[in-house]
PDB file of N, CA and C in Angstrom:
ATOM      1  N   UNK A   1       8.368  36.176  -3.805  1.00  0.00           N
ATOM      2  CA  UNK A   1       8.706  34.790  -3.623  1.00  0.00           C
ATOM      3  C   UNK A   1       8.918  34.181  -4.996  1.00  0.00           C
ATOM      4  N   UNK A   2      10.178  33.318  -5.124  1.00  0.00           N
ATOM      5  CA  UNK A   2       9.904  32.598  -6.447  1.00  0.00           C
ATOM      6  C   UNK A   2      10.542  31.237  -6.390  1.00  0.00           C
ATOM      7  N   UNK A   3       9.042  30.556  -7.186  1.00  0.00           N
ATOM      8  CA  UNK A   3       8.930  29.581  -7.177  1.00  0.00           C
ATOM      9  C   UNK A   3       9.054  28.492  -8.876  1.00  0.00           C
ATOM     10  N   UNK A   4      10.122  27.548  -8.719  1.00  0.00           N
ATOM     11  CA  UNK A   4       9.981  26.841  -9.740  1.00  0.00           C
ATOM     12  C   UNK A   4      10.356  27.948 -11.003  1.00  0.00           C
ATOM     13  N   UNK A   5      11.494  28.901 -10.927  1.00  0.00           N
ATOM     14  CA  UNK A   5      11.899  30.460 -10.901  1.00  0.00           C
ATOM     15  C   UNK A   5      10.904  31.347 -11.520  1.00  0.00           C
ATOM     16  N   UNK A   6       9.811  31.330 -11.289  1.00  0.00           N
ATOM     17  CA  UNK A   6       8.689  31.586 -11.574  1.00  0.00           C
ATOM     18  C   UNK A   6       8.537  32.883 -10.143  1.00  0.00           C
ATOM     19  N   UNK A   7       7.984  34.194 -10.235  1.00  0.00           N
ATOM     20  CA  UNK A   7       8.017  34.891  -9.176  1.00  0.00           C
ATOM     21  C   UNK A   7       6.518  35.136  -8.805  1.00  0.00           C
ATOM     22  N   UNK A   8       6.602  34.229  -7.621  1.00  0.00           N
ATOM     23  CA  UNK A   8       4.833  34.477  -7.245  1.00  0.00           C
ATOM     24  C   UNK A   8       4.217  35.439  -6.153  1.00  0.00           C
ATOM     25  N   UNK A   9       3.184  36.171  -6.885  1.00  0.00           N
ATOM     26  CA  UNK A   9       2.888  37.620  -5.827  1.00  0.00           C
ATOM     27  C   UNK A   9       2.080  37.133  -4.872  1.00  0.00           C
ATOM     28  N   UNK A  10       2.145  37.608  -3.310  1.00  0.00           N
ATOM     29  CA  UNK A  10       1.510  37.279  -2.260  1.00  0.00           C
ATOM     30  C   UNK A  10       0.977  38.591  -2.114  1.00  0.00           C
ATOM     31  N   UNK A  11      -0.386  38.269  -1.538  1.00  0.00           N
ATOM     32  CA  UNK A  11      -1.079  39.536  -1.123  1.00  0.00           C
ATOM     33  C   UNK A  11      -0.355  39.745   0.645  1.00  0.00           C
ATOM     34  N   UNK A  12      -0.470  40.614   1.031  1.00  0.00           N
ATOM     35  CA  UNK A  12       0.087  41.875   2.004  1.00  0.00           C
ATOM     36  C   UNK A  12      -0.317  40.217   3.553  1.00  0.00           C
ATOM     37  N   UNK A  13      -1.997  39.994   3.577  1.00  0.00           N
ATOM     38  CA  UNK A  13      -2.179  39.058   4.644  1.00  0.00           C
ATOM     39  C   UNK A  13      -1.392  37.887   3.945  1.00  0.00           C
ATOM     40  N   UNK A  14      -1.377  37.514   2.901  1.00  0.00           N
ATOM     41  CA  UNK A  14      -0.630  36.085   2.588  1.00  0.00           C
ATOM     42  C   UNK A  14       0.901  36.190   3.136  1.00  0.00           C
ATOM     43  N   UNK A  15       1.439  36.823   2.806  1.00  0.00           N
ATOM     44  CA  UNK A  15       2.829  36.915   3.145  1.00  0.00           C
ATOM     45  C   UNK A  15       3.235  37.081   4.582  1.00  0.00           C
ATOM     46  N   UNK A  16       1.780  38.052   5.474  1.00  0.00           N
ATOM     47  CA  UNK A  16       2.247  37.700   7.103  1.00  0.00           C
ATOM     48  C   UNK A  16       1.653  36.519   7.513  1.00  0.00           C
ATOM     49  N   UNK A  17       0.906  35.943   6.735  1.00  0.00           N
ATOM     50  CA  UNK A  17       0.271  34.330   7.597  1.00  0.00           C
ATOM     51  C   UNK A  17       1.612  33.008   6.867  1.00  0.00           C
ATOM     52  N   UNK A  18       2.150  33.125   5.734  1.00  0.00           N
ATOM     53  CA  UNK A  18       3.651  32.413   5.155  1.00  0.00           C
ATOM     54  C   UNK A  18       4.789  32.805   6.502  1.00  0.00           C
ATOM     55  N   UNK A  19       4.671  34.302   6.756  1.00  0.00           N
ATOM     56  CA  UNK A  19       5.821  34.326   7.382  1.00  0.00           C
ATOM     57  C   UNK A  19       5.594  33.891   8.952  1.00  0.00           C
ATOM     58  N   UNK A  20       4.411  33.987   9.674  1.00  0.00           N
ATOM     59  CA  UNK A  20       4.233  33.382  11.153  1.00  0.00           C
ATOM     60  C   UNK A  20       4.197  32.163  10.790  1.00  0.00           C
ATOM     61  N   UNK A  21       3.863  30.996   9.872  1.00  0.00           N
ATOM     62  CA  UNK A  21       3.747  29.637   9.883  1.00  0.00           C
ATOM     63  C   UNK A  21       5.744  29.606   9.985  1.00  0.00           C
ATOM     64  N   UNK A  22       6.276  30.226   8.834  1.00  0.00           N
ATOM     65  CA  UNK A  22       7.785  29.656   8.963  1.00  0.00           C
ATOM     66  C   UNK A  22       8.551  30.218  10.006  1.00  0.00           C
ATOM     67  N   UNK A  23       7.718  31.281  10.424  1.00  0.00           N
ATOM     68  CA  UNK A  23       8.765  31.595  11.955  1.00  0.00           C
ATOM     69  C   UNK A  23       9.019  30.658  12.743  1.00  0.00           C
ATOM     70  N   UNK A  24       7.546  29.548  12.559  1.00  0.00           N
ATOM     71  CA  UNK A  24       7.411  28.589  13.715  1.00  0.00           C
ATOM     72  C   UNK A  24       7.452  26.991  13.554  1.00  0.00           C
ATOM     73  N   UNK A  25       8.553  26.889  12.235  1.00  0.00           N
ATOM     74  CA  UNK A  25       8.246  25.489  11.916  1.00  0.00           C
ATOM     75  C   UNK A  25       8.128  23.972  12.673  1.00  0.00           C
ATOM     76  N   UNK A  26       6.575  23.777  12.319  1.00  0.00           N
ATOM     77  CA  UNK A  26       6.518  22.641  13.239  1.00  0.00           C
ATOM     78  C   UNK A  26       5.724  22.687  14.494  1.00  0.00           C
ATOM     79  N   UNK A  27       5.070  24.031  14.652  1.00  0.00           N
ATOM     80  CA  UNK A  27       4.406  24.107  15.794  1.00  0.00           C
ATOM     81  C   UNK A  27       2.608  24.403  15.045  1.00  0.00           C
ATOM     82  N   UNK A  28       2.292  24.034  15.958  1.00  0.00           N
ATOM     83  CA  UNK A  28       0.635  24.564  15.569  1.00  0.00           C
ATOM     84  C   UNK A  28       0.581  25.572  16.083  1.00  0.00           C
ATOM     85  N   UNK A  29      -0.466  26.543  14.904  1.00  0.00           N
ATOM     86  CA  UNK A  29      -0.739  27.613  15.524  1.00  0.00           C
ATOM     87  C   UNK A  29      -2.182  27.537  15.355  1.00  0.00           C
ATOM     88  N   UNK A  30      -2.893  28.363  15.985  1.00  0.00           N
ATOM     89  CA  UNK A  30      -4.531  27.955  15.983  1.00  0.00           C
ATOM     90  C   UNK A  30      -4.959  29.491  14.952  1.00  0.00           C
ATOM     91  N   UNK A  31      -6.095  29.038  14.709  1.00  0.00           N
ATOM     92  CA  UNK A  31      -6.497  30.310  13.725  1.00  0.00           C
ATOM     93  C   UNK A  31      -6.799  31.498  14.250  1.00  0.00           C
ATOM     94  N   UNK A  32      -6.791  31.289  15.660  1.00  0.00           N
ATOM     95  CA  UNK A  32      -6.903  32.577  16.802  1.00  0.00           C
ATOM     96  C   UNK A  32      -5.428  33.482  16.333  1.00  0.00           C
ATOM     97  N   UNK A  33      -4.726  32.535  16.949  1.00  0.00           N
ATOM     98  CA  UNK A  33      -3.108  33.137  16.786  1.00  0.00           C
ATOM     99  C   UNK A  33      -2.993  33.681  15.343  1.00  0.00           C
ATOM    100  N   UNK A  34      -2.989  32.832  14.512  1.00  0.00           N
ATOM    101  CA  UNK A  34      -2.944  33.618  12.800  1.00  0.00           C
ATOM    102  C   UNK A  34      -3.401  34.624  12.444  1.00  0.00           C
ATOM    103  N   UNK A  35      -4.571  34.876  13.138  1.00  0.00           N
ATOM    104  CA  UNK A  35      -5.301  35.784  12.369  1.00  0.00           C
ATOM    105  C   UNK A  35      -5.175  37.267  13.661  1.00  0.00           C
ATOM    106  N   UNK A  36      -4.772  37.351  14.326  1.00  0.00           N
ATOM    107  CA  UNK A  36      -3.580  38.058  15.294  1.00  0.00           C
ATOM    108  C   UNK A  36      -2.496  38.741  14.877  1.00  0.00           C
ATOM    109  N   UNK A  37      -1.818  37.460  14.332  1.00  0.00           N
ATOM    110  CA  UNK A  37      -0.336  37.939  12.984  1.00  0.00           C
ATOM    111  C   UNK A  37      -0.678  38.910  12.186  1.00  0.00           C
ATOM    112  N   UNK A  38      -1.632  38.136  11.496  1.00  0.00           N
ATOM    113  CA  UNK A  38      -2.294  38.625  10.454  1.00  0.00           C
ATOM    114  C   UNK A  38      -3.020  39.739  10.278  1.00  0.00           C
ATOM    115  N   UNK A  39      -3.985  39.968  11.110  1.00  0.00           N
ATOM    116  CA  UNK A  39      -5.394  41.200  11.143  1.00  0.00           C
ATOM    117  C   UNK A  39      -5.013  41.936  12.207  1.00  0.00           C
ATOM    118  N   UNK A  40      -4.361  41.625  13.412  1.00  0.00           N
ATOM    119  CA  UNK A  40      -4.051  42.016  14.514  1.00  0.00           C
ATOM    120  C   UNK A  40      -5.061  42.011  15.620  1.00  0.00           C
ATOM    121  N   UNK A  41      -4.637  42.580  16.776  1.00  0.00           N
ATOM    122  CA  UNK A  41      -5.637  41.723  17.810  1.00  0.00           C
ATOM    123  C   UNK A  41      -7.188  42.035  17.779  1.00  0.00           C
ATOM    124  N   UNK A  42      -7.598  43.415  17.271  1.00  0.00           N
ATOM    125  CA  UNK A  42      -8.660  44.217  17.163  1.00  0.00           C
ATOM    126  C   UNK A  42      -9.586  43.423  16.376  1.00  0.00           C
ATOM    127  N   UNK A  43      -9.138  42.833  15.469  1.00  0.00           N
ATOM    128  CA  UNK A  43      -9.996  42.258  14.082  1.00  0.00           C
ATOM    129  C   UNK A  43     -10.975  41.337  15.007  1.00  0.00           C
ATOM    130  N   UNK A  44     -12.348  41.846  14.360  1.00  0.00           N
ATOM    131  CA  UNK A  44     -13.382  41.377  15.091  1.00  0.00           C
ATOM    132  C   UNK A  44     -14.387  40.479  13.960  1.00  0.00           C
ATOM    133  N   UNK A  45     -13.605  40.073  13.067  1.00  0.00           N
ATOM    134  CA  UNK A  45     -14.505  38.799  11.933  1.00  0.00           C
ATOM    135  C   UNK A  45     -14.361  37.955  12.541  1.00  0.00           C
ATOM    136  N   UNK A  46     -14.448  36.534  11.475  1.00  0.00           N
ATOM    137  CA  UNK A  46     -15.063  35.500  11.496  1.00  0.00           C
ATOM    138  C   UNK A  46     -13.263  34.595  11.749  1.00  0.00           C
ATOM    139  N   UNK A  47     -13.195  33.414  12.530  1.00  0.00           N
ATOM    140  CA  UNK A  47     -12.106  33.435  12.470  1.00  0.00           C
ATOM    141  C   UNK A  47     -11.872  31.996  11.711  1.00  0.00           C
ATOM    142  N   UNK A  48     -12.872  31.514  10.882  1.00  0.00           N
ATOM    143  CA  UNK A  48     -12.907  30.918   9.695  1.00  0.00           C
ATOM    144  C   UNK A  48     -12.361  31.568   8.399  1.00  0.00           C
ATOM    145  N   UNK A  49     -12.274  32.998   8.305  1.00  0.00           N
ATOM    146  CA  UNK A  49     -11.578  33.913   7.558  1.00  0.00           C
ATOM    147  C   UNK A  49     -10.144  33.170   7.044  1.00  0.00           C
ATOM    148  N   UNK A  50      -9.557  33.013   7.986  1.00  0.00           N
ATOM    149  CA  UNK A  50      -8.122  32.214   7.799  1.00  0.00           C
ATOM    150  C   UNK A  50      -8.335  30.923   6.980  1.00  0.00           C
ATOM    151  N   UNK A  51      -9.118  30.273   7.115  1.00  0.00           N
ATOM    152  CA  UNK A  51      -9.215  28.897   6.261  1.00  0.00           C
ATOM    153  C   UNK A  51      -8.856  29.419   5.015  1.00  0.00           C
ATOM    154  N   UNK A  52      -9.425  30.528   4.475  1.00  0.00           N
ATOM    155  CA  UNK A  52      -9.634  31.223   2.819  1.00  0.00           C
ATOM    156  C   UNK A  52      -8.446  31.556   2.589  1.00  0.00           C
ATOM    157  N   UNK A  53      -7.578  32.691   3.386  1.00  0.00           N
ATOM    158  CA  UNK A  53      -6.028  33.066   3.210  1.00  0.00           C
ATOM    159  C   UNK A  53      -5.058  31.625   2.893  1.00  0.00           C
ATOM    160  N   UNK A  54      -5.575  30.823   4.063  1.00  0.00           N
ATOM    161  CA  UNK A  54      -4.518  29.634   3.576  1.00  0.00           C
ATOM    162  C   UNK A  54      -4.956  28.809   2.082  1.00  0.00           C
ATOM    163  N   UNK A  55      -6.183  28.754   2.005  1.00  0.00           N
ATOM    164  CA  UNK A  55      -6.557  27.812   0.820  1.00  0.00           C
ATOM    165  C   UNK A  55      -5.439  28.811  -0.351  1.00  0.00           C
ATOM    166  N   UNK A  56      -5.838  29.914  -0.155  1.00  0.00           N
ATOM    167  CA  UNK A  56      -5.298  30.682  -1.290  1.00  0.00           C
ATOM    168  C   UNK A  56      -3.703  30.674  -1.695  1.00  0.00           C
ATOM    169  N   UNK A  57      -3.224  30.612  -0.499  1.00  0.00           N
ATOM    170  CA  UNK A  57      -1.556  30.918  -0.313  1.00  0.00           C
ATOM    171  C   UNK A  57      -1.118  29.381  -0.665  1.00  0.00           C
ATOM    172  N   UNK A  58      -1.743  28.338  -0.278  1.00  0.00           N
ATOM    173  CA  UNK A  58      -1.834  26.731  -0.812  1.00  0.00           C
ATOM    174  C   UNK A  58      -1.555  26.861  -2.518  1.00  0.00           C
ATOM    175  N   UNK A  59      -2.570  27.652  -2.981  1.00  0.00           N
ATOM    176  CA  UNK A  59      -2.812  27.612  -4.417  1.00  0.00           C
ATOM    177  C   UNK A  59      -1.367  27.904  -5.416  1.00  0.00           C
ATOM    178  N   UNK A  60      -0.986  29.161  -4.494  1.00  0.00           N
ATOM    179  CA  UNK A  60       0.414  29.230  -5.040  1.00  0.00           C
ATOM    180  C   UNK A  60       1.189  28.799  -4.389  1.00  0.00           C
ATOM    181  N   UNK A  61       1.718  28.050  -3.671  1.00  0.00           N
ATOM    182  CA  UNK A  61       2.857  27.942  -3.261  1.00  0.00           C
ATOM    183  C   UNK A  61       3.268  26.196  -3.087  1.00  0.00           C
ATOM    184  N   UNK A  62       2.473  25.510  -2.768  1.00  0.00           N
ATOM    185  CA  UNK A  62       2.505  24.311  -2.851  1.00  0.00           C
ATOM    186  C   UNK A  62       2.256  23.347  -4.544  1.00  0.00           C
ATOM    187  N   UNK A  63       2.835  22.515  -4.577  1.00  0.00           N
ATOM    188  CA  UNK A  63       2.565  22.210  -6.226  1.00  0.00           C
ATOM    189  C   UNK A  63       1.222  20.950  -6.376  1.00  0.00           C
ATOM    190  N   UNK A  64       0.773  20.621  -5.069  1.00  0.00           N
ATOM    191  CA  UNK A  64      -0.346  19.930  -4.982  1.00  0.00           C
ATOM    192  C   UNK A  64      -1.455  20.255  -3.831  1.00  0.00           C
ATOM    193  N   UNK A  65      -2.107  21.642  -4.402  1.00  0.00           N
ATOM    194  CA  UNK A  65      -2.785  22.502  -3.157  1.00  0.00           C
ATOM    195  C   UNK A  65      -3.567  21.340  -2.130  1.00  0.00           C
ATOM    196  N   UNK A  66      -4.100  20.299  -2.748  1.00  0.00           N
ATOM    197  CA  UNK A  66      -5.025  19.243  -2.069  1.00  0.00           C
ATOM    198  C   UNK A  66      -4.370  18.164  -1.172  1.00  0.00           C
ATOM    199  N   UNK A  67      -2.947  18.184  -1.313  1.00  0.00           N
ATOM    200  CA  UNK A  67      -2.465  17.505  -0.736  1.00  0.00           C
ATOM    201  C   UNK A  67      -1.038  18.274  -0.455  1.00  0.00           C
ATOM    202  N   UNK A  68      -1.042  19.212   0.684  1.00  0.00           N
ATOM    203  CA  UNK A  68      -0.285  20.325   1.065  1.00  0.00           C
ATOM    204  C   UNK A  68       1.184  19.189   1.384  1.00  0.00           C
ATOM    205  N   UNK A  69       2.464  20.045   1.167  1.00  0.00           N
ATOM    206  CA  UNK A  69       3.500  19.201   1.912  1.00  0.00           C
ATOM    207  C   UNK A  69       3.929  20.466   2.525  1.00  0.00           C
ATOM    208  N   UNK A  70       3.838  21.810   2.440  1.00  0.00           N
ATOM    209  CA  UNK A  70       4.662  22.669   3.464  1.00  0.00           C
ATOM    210  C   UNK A  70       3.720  23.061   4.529  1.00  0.00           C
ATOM    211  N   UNK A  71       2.521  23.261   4.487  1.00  0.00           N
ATOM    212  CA  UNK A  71       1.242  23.968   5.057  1.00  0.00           C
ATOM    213  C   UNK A  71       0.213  23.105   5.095  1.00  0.00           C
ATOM    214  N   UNK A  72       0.326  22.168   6.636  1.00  0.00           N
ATOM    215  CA  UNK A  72      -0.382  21.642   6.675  1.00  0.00           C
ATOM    216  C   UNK A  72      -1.591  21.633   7.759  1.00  0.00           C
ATOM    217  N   UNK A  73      -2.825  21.299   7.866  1.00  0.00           N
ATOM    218  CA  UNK A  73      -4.056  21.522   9.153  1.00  0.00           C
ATOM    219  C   UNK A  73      -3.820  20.202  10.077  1.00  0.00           C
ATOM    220  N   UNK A  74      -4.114  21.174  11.185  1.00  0.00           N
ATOM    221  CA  UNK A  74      -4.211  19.943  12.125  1.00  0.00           C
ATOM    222  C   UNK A  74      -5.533  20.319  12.306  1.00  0.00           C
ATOM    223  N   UNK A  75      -5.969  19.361  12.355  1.00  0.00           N
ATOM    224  CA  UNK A  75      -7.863  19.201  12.736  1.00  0.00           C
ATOM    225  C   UNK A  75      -8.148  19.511  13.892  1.00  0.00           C
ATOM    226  N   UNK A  76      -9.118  20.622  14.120  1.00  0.00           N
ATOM    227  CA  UNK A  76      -9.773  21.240  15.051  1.00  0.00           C
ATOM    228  C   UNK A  76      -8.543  22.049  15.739  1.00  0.00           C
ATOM    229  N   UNK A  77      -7.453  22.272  15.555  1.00  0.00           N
ATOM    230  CA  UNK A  77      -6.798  23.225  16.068  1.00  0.00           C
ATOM    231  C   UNK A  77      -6.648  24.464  15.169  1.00  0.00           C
ATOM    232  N   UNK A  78      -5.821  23.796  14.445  1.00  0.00           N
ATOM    233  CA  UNK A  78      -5.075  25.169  13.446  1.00  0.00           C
ATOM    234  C   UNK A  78      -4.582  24.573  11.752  1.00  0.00           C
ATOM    235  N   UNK A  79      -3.087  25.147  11.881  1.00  0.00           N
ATOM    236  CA  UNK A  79      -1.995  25.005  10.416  1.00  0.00           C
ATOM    237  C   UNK A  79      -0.991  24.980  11.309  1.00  0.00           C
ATOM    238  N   UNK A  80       0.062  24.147  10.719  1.00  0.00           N
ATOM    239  CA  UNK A  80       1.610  24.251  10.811  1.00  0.00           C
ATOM    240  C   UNK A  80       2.468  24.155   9.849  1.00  0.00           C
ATOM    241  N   UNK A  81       3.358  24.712   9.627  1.00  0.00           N
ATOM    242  CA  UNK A  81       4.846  24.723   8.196  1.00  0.00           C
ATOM    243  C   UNK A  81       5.756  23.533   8.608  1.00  0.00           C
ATOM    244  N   UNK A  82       5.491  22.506   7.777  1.00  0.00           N
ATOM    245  CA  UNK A  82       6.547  21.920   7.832  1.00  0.00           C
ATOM    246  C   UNK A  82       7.965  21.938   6.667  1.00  0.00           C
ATOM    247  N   UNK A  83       8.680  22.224   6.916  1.00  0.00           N
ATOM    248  CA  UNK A  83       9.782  22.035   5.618  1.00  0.00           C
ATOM    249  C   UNK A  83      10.167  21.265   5.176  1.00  0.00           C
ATOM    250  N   UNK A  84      10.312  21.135   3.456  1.00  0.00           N
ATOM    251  CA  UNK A  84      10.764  19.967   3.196  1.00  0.00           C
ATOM    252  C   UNK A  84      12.452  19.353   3.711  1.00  0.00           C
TER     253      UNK A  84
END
């Protein structure tokens, strides 16, 4: 991915939880569903796990991680991609 032409490395889960948010721009997905995408259906952690992938993928990819404009939470559900 490059950003600001700057080329930023995504780890292997960052890049499938980037790519199910933009498959679906605009929809919520719940952290059930993400981490599905992501870990696949078997994965038997914590499904607070996902909060951490996104904080992280926030870090690079957005230019104000605290105040997200592409990747944003909806409270008590999930995340959704919005585009600029």
């Amino acid at each position: 991915m490059i950003k600001n032409g700057k080329i930023i490395y995504l780890t292997k889960n960052e890049f499938k939880l980037l790519l199910a948010l933009i498959e679906n721009p605009g929809w919520v997905l719940s952290r059930q569903k993400l981490i599905e995408k992501v870990q696949g259906e078997d994965f038997e952690g914590y499904e607070r796990t996902i909060d951490a992938h996104i904080k992280n993928l926030r870090k690079k990819i957005e230019d104000f991680p605290l105040n997200p404009q592409f990747i944003k939470t909806v409270y008590g559900i999930g995340y959704k991609f919005e585009a600029a």
